[in-house]
N, C-alpha and C. Protein backbone atom coordinates (compact mmCIF):
# COMPACT_ATOMS: atom_id res chain seq x y z
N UNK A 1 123.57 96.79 80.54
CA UNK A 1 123.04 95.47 80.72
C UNK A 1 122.40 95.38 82.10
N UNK A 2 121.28 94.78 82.31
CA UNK A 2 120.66 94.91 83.06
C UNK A 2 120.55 93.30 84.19
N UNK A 3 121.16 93.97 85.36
CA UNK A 3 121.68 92.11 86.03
C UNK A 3 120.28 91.61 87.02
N UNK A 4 119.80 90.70 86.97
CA UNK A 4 119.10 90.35 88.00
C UNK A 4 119.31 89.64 89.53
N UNK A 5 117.97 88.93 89.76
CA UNK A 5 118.71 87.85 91.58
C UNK A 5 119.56 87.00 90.85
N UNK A 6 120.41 86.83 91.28
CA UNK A 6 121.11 85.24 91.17
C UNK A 6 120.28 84.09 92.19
N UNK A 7 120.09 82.83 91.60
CA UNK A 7 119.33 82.18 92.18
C UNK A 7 120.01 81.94 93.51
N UNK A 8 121.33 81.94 94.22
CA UNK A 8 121.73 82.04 95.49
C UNK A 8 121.28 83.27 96.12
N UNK A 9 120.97 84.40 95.59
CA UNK A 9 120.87 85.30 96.19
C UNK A 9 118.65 85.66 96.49
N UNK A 10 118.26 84.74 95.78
CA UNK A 10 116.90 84.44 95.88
C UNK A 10 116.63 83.79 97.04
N UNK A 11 117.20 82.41 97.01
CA UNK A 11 117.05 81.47 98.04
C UNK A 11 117.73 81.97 99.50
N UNK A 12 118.64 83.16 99.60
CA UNK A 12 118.81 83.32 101.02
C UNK A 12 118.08 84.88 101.24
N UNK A 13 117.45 84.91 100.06
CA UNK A 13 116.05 86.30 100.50
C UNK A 13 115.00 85.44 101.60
N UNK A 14 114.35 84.24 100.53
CA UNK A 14 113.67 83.10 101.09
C UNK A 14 114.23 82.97 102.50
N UNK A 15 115.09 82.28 102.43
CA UNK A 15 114.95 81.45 103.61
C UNK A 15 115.46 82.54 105.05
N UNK A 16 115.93 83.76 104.68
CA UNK A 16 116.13 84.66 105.92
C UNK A 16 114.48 85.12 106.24
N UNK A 17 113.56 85.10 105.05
CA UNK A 17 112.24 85.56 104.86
C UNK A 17 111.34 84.67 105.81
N UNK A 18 111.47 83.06 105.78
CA UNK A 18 111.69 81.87 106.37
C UNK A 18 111.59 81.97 108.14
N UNK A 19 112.99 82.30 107.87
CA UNK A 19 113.55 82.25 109.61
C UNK A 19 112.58 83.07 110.22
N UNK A 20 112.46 84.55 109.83
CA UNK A 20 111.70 85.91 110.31
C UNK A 20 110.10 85.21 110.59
N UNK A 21 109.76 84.97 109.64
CA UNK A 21 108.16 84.32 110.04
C UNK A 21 107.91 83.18 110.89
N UNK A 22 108.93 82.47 110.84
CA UNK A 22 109.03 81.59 111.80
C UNK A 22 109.13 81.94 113.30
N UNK A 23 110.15 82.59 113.86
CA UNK A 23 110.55 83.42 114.71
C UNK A 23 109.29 84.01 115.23
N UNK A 24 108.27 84.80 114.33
CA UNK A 24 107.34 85.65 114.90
C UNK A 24 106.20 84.84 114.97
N UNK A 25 105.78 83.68 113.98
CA UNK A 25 104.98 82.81 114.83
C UNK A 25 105.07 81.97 116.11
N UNK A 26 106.35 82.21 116.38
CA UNK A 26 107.15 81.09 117.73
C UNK A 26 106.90 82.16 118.81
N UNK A 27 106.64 83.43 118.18
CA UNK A 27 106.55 84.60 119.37
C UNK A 27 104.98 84.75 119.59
N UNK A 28 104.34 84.83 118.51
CA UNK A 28 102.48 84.85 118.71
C UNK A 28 102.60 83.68 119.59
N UNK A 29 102.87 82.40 119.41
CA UNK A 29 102.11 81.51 119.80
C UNK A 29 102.32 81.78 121.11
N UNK A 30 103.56 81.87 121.91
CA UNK A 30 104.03 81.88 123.04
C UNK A 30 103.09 82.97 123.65
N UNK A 31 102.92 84.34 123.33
CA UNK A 31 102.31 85.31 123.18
C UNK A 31 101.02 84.85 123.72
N UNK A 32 100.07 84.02 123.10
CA UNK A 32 98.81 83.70 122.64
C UNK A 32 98.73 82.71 124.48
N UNK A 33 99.77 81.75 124.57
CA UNK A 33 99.51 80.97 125.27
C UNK A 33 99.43 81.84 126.67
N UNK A 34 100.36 82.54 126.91
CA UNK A 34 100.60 83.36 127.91
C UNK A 34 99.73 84.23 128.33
N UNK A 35 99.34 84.72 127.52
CA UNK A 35 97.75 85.52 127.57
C UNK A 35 96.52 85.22 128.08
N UNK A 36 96.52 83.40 127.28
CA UNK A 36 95.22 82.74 127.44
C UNK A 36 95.39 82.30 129.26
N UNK A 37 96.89 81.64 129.46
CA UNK A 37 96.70 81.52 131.04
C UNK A 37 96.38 82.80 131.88
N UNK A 38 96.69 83.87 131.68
CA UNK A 38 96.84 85.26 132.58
C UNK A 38 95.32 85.47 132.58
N UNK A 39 94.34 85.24 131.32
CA UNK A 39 93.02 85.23 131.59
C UNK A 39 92.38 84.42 132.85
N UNK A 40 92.93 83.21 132.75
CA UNK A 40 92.26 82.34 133.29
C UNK A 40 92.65 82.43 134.61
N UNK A 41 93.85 83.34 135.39
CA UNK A 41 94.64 83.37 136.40
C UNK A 41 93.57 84.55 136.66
N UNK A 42 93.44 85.85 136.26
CA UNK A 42 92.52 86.79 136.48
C UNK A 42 90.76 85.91 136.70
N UNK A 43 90.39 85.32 135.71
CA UNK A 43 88.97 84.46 135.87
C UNK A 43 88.78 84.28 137.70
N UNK A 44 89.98 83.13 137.50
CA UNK A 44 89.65 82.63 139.01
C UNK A 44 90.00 83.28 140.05
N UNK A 45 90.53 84.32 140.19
CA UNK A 45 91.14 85.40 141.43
C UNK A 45 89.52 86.17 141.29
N UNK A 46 88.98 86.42 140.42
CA UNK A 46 88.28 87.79 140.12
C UNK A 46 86.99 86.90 140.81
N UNK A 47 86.64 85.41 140.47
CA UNK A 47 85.60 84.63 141.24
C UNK A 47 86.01 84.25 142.38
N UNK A 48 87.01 84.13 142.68
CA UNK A 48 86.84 83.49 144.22
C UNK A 48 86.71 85.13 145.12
N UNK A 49 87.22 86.72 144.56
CA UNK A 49 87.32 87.84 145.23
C UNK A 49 85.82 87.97 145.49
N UNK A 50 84.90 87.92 143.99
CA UNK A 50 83.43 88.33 143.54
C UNK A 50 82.76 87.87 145.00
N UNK A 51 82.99 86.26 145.53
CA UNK A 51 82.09 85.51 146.24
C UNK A 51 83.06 85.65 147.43
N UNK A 52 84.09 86.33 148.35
CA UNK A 52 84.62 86.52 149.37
C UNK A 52 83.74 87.68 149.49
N UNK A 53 83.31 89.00 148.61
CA UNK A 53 82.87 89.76 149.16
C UNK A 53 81.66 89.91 149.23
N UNK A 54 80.68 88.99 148.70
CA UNK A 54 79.15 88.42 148.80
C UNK A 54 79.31 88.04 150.47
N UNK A 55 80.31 87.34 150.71
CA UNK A 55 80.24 86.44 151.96
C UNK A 55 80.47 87.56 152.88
N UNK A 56 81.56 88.78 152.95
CA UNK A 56 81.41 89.57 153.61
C UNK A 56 80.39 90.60 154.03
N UNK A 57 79.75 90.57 152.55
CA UNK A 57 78.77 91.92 153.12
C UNK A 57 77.57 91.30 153.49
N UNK A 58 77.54 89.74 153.26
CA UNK A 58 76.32 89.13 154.14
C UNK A 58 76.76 89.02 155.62
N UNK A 59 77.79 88.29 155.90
CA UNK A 59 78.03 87.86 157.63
C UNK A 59 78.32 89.34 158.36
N UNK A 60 78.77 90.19 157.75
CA UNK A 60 79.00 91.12 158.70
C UNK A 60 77.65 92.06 159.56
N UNK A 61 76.67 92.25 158.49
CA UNK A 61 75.39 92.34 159.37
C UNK A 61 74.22 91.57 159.82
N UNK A 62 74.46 90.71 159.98
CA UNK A 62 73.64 89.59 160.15
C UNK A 62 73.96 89.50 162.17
N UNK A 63 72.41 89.01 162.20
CA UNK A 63 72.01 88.83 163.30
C UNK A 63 72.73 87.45 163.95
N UNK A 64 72.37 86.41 162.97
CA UNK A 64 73.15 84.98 163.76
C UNK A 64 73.14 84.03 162.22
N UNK A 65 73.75 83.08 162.45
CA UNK A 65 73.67 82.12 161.78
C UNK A 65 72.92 80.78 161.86
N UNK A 66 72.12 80.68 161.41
CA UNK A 66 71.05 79.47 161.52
C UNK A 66 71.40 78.57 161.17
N UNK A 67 70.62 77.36 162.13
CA UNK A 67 70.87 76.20 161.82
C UNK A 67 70.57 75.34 160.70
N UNK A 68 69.58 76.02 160.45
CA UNK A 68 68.70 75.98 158.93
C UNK A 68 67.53 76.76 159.43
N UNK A 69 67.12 76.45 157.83
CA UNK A 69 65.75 77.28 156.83
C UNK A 69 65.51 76.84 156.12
N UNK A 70 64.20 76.95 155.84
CA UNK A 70 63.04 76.30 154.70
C UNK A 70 63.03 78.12 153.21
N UNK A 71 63.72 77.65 152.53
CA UNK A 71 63.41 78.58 151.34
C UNK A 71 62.78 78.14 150.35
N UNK A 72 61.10 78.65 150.66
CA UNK A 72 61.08 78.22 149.40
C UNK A 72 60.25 76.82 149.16
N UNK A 73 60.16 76.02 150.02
CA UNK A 73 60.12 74.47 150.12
C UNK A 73 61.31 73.91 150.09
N UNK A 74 62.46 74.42 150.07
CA UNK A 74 63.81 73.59 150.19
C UNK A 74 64.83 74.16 151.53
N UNK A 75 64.86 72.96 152.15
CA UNK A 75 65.80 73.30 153.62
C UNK A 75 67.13 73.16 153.72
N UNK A 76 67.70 74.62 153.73
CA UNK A 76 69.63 74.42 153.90
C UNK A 76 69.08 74.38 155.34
N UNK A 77 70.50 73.81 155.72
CA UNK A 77 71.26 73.62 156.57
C UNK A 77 72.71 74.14 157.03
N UNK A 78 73.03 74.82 157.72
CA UNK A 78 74.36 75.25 157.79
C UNK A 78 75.22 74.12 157.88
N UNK A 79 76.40 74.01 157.32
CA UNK A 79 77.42 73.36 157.79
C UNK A 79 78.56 73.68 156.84
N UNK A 80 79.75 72.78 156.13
CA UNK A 80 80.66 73.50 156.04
C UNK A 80 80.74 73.70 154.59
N UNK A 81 79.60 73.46 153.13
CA UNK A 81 79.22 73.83 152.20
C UNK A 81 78.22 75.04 151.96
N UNK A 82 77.47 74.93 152.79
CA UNK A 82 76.13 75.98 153.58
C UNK A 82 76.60 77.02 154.62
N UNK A 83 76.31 78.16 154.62
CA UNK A 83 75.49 79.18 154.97
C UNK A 83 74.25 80.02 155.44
N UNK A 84 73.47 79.28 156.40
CA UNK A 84 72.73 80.28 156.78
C UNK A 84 72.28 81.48 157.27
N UNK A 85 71.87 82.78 156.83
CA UNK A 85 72.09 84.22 157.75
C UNK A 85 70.92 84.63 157.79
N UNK A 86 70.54 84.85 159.23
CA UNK A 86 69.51 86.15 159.48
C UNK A 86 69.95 87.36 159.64
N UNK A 87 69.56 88.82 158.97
CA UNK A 87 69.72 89.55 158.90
C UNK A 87 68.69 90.77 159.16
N UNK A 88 68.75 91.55 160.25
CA UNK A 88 67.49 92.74 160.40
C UNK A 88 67.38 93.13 159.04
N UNK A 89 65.54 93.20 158.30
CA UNK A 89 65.33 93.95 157.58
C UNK A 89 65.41 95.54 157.84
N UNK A 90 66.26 95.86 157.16
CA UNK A 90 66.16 98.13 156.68
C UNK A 90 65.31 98.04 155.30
N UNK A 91 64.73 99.07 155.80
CA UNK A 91 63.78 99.96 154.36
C UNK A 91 65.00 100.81 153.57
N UNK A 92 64.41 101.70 152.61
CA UNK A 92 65.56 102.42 151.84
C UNK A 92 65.93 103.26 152.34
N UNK A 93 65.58 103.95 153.38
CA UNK A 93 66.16 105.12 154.20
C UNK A 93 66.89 104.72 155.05
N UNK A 94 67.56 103.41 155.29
CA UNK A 94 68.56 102.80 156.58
C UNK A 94 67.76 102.14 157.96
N UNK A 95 66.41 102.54 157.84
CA UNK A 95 65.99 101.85 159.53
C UNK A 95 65.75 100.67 159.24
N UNK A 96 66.19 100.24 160.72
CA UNK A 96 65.47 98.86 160.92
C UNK A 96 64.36 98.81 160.70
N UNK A 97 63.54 97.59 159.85
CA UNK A 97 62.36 97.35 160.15
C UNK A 97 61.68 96.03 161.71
N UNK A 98 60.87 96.70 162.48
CA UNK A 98 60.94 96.14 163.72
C UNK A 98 60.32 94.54 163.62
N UNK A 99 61.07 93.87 163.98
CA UNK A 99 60.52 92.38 164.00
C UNK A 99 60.97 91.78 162.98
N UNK A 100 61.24 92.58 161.81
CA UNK A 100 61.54 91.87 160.25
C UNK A 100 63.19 91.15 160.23
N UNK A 101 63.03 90.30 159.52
CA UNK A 101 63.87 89.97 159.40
C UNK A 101 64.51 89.20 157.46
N UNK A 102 65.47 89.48 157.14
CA UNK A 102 65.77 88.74 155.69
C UNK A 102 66.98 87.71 155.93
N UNK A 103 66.73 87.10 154.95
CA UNK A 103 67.21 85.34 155.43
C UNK A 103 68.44 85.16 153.84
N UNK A 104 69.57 84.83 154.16
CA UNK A 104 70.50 84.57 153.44
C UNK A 104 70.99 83.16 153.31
N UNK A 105 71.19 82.78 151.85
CA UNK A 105 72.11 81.28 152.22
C UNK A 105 72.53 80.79 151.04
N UNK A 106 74.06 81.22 151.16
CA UNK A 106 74.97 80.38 150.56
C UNK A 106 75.47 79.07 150.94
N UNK A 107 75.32 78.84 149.36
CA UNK A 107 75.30 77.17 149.03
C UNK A 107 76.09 76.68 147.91
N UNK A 108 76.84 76.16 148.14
CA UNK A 108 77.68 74.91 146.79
C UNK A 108 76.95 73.51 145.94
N UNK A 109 77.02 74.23 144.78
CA UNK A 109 75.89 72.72 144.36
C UNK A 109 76.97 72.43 142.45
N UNK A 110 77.16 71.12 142.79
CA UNK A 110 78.48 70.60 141.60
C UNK A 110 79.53 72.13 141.25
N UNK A 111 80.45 72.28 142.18
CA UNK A 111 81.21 73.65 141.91
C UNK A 111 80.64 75.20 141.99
N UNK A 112 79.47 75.37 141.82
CA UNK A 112 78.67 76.38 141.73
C UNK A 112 78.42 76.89 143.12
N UNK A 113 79.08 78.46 143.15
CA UNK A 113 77.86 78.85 144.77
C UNK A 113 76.89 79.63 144.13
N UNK A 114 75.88 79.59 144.87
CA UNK A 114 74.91 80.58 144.42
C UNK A 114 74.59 81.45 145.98
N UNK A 115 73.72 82.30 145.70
CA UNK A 115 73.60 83.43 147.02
C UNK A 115 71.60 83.17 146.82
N UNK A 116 71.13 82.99 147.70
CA UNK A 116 69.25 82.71 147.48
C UNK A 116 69.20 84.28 149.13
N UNK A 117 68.37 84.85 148.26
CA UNK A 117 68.14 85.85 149.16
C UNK A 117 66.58 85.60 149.79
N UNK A 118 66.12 85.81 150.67
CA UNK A 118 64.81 86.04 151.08
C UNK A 118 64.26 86.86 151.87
N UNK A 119 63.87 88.06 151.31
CA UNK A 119 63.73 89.72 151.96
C UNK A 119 62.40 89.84 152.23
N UNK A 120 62.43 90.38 154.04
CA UNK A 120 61.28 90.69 154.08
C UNK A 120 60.72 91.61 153.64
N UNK A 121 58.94 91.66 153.55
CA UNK A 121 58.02 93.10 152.64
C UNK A 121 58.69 94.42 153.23
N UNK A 122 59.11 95.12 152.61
CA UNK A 122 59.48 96.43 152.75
C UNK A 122 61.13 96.58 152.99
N UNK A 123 61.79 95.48 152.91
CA UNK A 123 63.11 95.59 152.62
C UNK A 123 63.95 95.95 151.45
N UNK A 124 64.74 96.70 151.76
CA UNK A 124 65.67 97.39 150.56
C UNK A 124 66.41 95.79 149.92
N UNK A 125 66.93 95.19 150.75
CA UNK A 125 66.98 93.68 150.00
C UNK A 125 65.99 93.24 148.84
N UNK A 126 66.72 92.31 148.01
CA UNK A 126 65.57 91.98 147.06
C UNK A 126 65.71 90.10 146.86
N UNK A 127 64.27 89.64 146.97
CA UNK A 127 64.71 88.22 147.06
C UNK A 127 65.05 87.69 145.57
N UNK A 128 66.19 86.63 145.62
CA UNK A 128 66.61 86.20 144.28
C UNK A 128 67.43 85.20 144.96
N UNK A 129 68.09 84.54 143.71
CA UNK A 129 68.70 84.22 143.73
C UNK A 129 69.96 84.13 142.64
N UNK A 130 71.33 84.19 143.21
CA UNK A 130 72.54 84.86 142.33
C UNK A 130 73.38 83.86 142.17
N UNK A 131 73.84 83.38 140.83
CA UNK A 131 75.10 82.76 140.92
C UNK A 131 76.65 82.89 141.16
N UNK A 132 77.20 82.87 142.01
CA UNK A 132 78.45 83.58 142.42
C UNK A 132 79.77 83.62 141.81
N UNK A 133 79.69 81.96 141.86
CA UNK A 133 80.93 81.53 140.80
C UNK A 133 80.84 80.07 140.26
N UNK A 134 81.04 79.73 139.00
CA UNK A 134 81.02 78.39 138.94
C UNK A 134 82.28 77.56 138.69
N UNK A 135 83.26 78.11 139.35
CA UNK A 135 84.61 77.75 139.36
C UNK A 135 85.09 77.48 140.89
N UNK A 136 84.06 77.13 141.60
CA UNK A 136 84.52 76.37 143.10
C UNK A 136 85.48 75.27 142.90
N UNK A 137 86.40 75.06 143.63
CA UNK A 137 87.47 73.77 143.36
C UNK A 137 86.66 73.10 145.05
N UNK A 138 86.60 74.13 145.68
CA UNK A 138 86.73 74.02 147.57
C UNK A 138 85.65 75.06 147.98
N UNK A 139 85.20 74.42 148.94
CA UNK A 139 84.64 75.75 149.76
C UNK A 139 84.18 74.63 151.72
N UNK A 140 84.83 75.79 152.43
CA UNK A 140 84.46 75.13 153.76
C UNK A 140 84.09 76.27 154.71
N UNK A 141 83.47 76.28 155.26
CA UNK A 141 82.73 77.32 156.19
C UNK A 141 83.24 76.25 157.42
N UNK A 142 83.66 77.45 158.50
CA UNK A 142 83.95 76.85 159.97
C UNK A 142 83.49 78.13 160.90
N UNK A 143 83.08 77.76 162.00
CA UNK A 143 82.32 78.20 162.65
C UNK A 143 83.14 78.20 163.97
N UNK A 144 83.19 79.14 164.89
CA UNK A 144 83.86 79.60 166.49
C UNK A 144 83.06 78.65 167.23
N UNK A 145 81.88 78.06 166.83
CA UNK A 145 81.14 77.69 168.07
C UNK A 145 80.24 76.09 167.61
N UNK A 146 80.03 75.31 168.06
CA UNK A 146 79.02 74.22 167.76
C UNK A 146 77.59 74.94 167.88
N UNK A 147 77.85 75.67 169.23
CA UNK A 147 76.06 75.77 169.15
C UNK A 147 75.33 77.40 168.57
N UNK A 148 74.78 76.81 167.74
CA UNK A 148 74.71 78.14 166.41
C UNK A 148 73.95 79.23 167.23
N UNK A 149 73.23 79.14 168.04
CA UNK A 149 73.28 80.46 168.88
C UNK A 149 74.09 81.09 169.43
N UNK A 150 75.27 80.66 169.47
CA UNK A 150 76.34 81.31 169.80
C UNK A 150 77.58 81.67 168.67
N UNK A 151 77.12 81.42 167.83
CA UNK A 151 78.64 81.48 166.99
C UNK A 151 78.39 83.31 167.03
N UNK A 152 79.61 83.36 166.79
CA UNK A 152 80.16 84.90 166.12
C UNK A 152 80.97 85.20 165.34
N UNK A 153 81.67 84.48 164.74
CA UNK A 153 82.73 84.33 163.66
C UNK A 153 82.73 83.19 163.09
N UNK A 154 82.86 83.83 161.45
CA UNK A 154 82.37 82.70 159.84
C UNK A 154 83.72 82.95 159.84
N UNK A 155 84.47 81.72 159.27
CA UNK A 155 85.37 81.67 158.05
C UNK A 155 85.06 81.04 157.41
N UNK A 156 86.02 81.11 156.21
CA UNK A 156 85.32 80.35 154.96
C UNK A 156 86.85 80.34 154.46
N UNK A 157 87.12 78.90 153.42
CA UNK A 157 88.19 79.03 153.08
C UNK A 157 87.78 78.42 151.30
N UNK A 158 88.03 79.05 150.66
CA UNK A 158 87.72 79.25 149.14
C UNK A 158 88.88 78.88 148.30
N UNK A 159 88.49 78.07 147.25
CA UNK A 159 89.62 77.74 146.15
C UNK A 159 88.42 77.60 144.79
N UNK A 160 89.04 78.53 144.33
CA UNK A 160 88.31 78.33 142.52
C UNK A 160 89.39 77.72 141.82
N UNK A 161 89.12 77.39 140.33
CA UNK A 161 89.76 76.68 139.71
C UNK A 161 89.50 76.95 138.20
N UNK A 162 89.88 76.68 137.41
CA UNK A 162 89.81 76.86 135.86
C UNK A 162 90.94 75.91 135.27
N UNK A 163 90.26 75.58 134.11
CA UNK A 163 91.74 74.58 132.86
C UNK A 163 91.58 75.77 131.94
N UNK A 164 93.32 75.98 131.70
CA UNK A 164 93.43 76.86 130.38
C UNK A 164 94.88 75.16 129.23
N UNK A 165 94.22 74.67 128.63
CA UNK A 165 94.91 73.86 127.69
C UNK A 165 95.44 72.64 128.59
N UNK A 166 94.86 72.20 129.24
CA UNK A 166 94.79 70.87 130.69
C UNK A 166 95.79 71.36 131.41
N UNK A 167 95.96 72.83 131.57
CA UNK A 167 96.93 73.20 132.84
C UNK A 167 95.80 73.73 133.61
N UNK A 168 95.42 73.43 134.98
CA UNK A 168 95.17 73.77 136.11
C UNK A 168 95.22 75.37 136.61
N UNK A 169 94.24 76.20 136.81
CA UNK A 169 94.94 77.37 137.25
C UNK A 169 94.33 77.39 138.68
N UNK A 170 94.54 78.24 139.80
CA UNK A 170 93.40 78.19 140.83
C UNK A 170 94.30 79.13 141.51
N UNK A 171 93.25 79.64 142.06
CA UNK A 171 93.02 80.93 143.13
C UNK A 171 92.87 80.44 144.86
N UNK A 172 93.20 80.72 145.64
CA UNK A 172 93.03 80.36 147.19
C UNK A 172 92.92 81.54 147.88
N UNK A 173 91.14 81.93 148.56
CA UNK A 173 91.74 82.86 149.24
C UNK A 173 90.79 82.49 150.62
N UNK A 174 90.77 82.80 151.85
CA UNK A 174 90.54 82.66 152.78
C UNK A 174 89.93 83.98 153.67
N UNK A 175 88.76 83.82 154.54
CA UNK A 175 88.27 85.18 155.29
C UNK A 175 87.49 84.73 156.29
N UNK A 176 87.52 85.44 157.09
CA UNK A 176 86.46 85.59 158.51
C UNK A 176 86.08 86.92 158.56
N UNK A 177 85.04 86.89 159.34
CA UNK A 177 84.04 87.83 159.35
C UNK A 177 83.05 87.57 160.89
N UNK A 178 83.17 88.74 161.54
CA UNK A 178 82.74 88.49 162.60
C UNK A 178 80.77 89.33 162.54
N UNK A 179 79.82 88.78 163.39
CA UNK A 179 79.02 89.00 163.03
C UNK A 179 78.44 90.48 164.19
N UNK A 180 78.00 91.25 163.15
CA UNK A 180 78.42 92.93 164.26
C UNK A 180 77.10 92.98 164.79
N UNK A 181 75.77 92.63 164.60
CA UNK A 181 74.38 92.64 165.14
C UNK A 181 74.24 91.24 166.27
N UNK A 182 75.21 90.61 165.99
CA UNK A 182 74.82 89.85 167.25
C UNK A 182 74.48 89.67 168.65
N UNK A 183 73.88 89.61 169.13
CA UNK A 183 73.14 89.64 170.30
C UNK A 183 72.93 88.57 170.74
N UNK A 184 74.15 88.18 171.99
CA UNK A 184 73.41 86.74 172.42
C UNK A 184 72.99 87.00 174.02
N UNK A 185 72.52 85.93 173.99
CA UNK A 185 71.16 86.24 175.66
C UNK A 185 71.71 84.87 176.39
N UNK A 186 72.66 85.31 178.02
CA UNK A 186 73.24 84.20 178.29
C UNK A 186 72.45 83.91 179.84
């Protein structure tokens, strides 16, 4: 004779069957959520690093920091959203080019920095302009000196930001950079 489930023995196939899927969707989701923040924790570390080291490899050879510049038909101004840099133009073989000069300036516009290059003819520089990050929370540039012929050291203090599910994530990182072509005439 041939015995089959007993209907008690059906219903706790089910419902142990139940628990198990339950359990492992309670683990995806958690899974899923945890993931999605660690993205967004990497996002904003990886943009605020991207645009610390834009800012470094501009201030460190740069001649001075200007008070402003006309790029373009549009005039930055340094102050503590802005960036202005003059920088000796080099050709592709490393020399200076004599007299030349290429013009840098980072700028914050609704969260966004962008990098606007302006290279002189025969510079290994190329003029453009780059978007850096559009996850600014903060950005403040401070300066060693009021009078911009004299400054020699940028900091900048940076906070990006991102929402992963209306949680807040953000990055803080902070740098100075002293300017190594400077030449001041006292």
């Amino acid at each position: 004779m041939k015995r089959g489930f007993s209907l008690i023995e059906t219903i706790a196939v089910i419902g142990v069957t139940v628990m198990a899927l339950i359990a492992l969707t309670n683990l995806f989701l958690i899974f899923n959520t945890t993931y999605g923040y660690q993205q967004a924790v990497v996002a904003t570390a990886g943009s605020a690093g991207a645009a610390m080291n834009a800012l470094g490899a501009a201030v460190l050879p740069a001649d001075r920091v200007l008070a402003s510049r006309d790029f373009s038909g549009t005039a930055y101004a340094s102050a503590t959203t802005t960036l202005v840099l003059e920088l000796p133009a080099a050709d592709s073989s490393g020399n200076m080019l004599p007299g030349a000069y290429d013009y840098i300036v980072f700028y914050l516009s609704d969260g966004t920095l962008y990098r606007l290059i302006e290279a002189a003819p025969g510079s290994v520089r190329v003029s453009n302009t780059k978007q850096l990050s559009s996850a600014i929370g903060s950005l403040a540039f401070t300066y060693d000196d009021s009078d911009f012929a004299r400054i020699t050291k940028v900091s900048a203090d940076l906070t990006t930001r991102a929402f992963y599910k209306q949680q807040a994530v953000r990055s803080h990182l902070t740098g100075q950079w002293y300017l190594r072509n400077l030449q001041i005439s006292l």
